[in-house]
Protein backbone atom coordinates (compact mmCIF):
# COMPACT_ATOMS: atom_id res chain seq x y z
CA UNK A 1 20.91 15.28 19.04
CA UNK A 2 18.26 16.15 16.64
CA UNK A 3 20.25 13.89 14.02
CA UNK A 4 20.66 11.07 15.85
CA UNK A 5 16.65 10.91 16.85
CA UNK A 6 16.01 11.56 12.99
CA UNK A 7 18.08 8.42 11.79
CA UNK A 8 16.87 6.57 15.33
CA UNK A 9 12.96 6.96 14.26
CA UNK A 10 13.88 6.15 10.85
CA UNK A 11 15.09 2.76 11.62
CA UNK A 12 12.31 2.17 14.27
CA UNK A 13 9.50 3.32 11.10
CA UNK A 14 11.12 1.12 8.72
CA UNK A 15 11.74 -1.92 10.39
CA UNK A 16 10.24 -2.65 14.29
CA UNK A 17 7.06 -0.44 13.90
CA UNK A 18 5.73 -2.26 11.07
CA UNK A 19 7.09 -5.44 12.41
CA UNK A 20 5.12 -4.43 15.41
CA UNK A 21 1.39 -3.17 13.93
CA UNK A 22 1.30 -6.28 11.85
CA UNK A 23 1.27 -8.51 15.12
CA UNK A 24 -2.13 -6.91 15.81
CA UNK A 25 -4.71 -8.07 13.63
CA UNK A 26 -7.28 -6.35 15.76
CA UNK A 27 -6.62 -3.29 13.69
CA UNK A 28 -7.75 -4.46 10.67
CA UNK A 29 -11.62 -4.14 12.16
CA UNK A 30 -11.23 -0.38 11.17
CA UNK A 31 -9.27 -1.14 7.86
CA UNK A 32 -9.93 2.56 6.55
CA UNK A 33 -7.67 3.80 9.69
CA UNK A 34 -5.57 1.15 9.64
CA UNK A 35 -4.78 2.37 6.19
CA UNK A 36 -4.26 5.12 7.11
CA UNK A 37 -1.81 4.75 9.68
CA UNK A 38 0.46 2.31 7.57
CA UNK A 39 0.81 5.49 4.82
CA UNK A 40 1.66 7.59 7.87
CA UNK A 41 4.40 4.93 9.04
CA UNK A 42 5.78 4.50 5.62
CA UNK A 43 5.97 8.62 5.11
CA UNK A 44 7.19 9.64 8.16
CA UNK A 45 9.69 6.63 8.12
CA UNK A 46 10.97 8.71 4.75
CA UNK A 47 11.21 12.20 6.26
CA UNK A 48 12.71 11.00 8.74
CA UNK A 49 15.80 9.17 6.87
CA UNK A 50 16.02 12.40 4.87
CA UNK A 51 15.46 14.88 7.78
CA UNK A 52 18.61 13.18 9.81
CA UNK A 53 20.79 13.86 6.67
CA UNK A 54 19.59 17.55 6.00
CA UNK A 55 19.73 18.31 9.90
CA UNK A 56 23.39 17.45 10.13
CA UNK A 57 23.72 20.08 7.31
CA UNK A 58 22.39 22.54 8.99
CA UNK A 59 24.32 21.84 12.16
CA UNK A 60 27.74 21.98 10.41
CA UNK A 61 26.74 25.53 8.91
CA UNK A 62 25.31 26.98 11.74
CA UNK A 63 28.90 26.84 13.56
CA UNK A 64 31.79 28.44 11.90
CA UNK A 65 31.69 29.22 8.13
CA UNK A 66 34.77 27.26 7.03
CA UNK A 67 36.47 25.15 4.02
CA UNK A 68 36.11 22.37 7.28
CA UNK A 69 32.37 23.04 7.92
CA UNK A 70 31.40 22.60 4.02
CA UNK A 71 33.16 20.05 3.52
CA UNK A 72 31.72 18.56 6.63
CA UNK A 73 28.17 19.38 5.71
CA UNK A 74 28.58 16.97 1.78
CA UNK A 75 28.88 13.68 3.65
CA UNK A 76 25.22 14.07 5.19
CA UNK A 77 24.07 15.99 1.89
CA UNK A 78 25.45 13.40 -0.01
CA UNK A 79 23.52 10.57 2.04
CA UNK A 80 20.37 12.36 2.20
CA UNK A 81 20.84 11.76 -1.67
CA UNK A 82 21.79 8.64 -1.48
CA UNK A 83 18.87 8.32 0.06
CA UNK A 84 16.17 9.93 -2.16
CA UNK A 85 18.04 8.40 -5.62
CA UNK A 86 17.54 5.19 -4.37
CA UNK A 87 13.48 6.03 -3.94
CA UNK A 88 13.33 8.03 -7.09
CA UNK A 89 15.20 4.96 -9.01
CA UNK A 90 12.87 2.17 -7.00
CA UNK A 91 10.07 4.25 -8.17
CA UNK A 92 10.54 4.69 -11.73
CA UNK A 93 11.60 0.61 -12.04
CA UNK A 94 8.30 -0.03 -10.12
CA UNK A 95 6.10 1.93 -12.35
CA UNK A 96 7.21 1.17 -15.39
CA UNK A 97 7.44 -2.69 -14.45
CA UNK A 98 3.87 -2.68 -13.59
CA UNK A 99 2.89 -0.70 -16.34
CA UNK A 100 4.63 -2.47 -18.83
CA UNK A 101 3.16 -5.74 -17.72
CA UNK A 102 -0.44 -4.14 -17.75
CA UNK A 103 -1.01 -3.10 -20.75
CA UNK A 104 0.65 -6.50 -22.93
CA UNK A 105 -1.67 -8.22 -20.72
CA UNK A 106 -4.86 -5.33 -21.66
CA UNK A 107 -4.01 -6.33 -25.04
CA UNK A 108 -4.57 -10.15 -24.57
CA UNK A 109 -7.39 -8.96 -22.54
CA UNK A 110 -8.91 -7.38 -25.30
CA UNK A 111 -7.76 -10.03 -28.03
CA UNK A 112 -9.27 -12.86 -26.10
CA UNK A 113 -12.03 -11.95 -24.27
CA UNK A 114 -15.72 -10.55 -25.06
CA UNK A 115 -16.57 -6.92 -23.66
CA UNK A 116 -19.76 -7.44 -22.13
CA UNK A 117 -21.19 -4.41 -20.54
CA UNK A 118 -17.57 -3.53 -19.26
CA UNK A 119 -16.78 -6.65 -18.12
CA UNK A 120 -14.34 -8.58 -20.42
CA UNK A 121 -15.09 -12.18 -20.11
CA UNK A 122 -12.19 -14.64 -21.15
CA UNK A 123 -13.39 -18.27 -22.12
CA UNK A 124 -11.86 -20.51 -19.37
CA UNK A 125 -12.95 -23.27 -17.54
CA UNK A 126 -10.64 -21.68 -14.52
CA UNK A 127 -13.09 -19.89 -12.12
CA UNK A 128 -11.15 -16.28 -12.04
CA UNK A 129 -12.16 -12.82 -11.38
CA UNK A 130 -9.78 -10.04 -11.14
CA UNK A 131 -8.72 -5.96 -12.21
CA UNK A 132 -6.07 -4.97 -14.54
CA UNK A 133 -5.52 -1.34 -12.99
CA UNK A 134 -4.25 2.27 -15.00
CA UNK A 135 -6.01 4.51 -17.00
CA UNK A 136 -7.21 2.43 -19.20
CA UNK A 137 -8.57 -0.39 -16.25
CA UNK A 138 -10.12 -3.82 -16.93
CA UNK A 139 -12.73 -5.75 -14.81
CA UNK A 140 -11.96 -9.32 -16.47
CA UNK A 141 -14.24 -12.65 -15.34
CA UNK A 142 -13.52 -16.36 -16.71
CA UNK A 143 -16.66 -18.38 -18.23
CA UNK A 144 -15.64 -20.82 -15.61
CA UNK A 145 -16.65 -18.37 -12.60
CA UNK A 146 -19.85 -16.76 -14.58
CA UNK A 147 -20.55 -21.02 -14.29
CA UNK A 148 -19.39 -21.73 -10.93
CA UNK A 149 -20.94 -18.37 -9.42
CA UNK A 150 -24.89 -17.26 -8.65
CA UNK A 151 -25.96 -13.83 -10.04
CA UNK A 152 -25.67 -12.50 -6.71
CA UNK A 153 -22.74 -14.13 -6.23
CA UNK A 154 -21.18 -13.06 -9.37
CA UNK A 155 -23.02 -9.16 -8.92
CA UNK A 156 -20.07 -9.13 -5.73
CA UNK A 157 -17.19 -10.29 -6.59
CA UNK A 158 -17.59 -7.59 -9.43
CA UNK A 159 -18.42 -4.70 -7.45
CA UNK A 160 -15.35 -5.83 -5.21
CA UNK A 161 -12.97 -5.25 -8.64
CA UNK A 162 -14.68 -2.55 -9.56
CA UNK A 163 -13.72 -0.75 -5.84
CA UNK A 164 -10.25 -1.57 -6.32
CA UNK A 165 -10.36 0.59 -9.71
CA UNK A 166 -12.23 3.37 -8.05
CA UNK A 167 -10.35 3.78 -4.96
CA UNK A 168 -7.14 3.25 -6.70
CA UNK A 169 -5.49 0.67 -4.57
CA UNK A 170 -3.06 -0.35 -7.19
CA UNK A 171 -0.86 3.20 -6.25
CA UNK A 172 -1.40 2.14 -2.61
CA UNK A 173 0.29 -1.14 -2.84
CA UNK A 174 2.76 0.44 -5.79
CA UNK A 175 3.97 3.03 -3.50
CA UNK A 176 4.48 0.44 -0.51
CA UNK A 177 6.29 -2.05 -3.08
CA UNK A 178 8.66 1.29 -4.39
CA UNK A 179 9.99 1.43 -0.60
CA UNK A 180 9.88 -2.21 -0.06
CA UNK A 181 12.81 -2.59 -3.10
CA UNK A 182 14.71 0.83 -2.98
CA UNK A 183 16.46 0.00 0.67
CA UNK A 184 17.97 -3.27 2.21
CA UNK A 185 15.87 -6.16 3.68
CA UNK A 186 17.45 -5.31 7.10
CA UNK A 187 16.50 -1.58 7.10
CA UNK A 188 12.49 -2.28 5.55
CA UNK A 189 9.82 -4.42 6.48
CA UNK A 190 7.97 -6.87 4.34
CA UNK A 191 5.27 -7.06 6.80
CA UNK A 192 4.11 -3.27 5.85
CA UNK A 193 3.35 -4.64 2.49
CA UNK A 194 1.62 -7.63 3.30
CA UNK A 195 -0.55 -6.25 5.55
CA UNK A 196 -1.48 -3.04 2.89
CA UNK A 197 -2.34 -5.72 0.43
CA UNK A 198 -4.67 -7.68 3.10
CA UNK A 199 -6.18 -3.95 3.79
CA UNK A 200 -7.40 -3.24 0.24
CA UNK A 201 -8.71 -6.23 0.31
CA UNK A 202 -10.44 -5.91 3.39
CA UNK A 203 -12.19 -1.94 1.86
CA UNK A 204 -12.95 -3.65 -1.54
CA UNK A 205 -14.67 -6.13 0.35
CA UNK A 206 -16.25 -4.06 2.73
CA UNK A 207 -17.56 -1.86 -0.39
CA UNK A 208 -19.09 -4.96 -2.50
CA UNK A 209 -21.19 -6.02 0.73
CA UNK A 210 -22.80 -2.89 1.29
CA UNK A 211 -23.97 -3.18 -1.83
CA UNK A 212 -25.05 -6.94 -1.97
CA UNK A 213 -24.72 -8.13 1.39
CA UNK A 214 -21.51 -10.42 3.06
CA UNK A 215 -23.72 -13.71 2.23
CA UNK A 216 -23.39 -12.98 -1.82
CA UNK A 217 -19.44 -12.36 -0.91
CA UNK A 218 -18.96 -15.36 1.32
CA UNK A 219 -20.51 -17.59 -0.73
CA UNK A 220 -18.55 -16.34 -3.38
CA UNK A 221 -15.25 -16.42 -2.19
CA UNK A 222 -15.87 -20.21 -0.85
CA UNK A 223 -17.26 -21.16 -4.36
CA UNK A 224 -13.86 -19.81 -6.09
CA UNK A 225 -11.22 -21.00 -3.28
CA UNK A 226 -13.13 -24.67 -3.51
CA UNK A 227 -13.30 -24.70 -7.11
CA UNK A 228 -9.03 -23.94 -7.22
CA UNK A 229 -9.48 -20.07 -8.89
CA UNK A 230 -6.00 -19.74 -10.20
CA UNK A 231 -3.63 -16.72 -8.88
CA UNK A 232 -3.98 -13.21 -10.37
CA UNK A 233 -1.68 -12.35 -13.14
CA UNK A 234 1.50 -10.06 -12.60
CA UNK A 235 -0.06 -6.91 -12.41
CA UNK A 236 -3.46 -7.47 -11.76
CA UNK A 237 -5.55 -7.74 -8.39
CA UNK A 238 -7.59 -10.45 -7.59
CA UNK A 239 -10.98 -11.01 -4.69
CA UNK A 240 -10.16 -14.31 -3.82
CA UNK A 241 -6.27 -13.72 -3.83
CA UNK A 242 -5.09 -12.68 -0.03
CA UNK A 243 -5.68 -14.25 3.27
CA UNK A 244 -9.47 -15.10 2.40
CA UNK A 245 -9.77 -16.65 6.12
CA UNK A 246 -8.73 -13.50 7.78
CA UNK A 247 -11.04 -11.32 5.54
CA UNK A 248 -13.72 -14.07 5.99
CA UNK A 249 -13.19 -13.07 9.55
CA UNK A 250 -13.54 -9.49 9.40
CA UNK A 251 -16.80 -9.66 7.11
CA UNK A 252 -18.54 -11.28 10.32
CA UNK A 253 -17.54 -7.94 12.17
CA UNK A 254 -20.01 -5.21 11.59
CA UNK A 255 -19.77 -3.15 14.10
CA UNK A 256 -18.30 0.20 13.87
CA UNK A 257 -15.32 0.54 16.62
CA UNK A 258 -15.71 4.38 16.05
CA UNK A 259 -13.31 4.69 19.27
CA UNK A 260 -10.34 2.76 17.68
CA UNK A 261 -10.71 4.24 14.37
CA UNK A 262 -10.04 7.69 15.81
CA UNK A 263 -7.07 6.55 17.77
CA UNK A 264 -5.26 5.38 14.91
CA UNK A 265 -6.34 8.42 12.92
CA UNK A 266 -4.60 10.36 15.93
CA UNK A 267 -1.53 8.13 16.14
CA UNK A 268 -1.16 8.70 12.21
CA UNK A 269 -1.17 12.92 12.47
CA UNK A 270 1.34 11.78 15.56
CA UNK A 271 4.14 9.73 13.42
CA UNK A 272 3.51 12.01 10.95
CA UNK A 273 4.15 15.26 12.71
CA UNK A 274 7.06 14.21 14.66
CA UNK A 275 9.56 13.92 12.37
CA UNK A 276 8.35 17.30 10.53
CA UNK A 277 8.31 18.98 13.49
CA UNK A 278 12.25 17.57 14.05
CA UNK A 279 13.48 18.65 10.49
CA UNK A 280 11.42 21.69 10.53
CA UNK A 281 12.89 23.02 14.30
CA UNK A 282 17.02 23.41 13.45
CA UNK A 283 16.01 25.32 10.53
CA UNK A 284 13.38 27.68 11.99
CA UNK A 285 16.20 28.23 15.14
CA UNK A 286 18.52 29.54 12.79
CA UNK A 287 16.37 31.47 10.96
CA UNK A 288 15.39 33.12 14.34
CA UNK A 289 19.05 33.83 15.10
């Protein structure tokens, strides 16, 4: 029984829960939650797809010790790592993909543009502004946008790059793009991803107005989307990239919603603690035998 709610709650984390949250958009007014919650989705939704595996072990060697019962017990052990090979290998072609694209393009970065102060500005009439993330990050900013933009204006749109390298988002949405490719399109759910990237968005803007106020940011973003600011580069994350009406939106909110930011900070330790609890139980039970 255990098994069979394991690989259930796995399917139902993968697929329809995701499918699900990003049909509310209301969430995204407590962003820092909402994150959250997708990480606890994404992990349980893991445990869970092992934890059915392992628990079918451990109910074919808790009956009779037998040739029958081991061999039994290497179909699900032999799923379960199915299962993690398939994250390890999405994992490693993930991070070195991304990594190998960031640093050739740190190296044009730093062949073509001027270090000013941190900020490497690359002469081009294209108003862009975006973060090359790793160890060794880069804030980069085209002439055209130090035209286009006001001080102020300009003062935000860094500080929201600058967040994204502090907070690290890049292994938020690398992590979420790992399980995204490592299992079929019928098992995940692109939606989780989407909505992640629309969430770091959401705290790097949230962090670049308390320090210069939404006008500097709003004006900003409308100044790069009307002047046609060119996508990001592979690799790189950009402020006026993703959904910039939604986050528009959610800039006009400033009130706290304390209430539903602790209700999704519940309902994470909840999907998170259910599945543990489930792989955790058959093992403890016969231990205690």
């Amino acid at each position: 029984m255990t098994t069979l709610v394991l690989a259930a709650l796995g399917i139902l984390l993968a697929g329809p829960v995701p499918r699900a949250l990003s049909r509310m958009p209301a969430l995204r007014r407590t962003p820092r939650a909402a994150m959250v919650l997708w990480q606890s989705v994404a992990l349980a939704a893991v445990l869970a797809a092992l934890g059915a595996g392992l628990s079918l072990v451990t109910l074919q060697l808790a009956g009779e010790q037998s040739v029958r019962s081991y061999a039994l017990s290497a179909i699900p052990l032999a799923v379960t790592g199915l299962v993690l090979a398939r994250l390890l290998l999405s994992g490693h072609r993930v991070g070195t993909r991304l990594r190998l694209v960031r640093r050739r393009h740190r190296r044009l970065v730093d062949l073509l543009a001027e270090d000013r102060d941190g900020v490497h500005v690359l002469e081009h009439e294209a108003p862009t502004a975006y973060c090359v993330p790793g160890l060794r990050s880069r804030v980069v900013v085209s002439s055209g946008a130090i035209a286009s933009l006001e001080p102020a204006e300009l003062a935000a749109v860094l500080t929201h790059e600058r967040a994204h390298l502090r907070a690290r988002h890049d292994l938020v949405l690398e992590a979420f793009t790992v399980l995204q490719e490592a299992f079929p399109a019928v098992v995940t759910s692109r939606q989780a991803l989407d909505e992640v990237r629309l969430l770091v968005e959401v705290l790097a803007d949230r962090a670049a107005c308390r320090r210069h106020g939404a006008r500097a940011l709003v004006s900003a973003f409308a100044r790069l989307v009307e002047a046609g600011a060119p996508p990001p580069p592979a690799g790189a994350v950009a402020a006026a990239d993703t959904s910039v009406r939604a986050r528009l939106d959610l800039l006009l909110d400033v009130r706290a919603h304390r209430v539903q930011a602790a209700l999704l900070v519940l309902a994470a330790v909840a999907v998170l603690v259910l599945p543990t609890v489930l792989v955790v139980l058959p093992w403890l039970s016969r231990l205690a035998r």
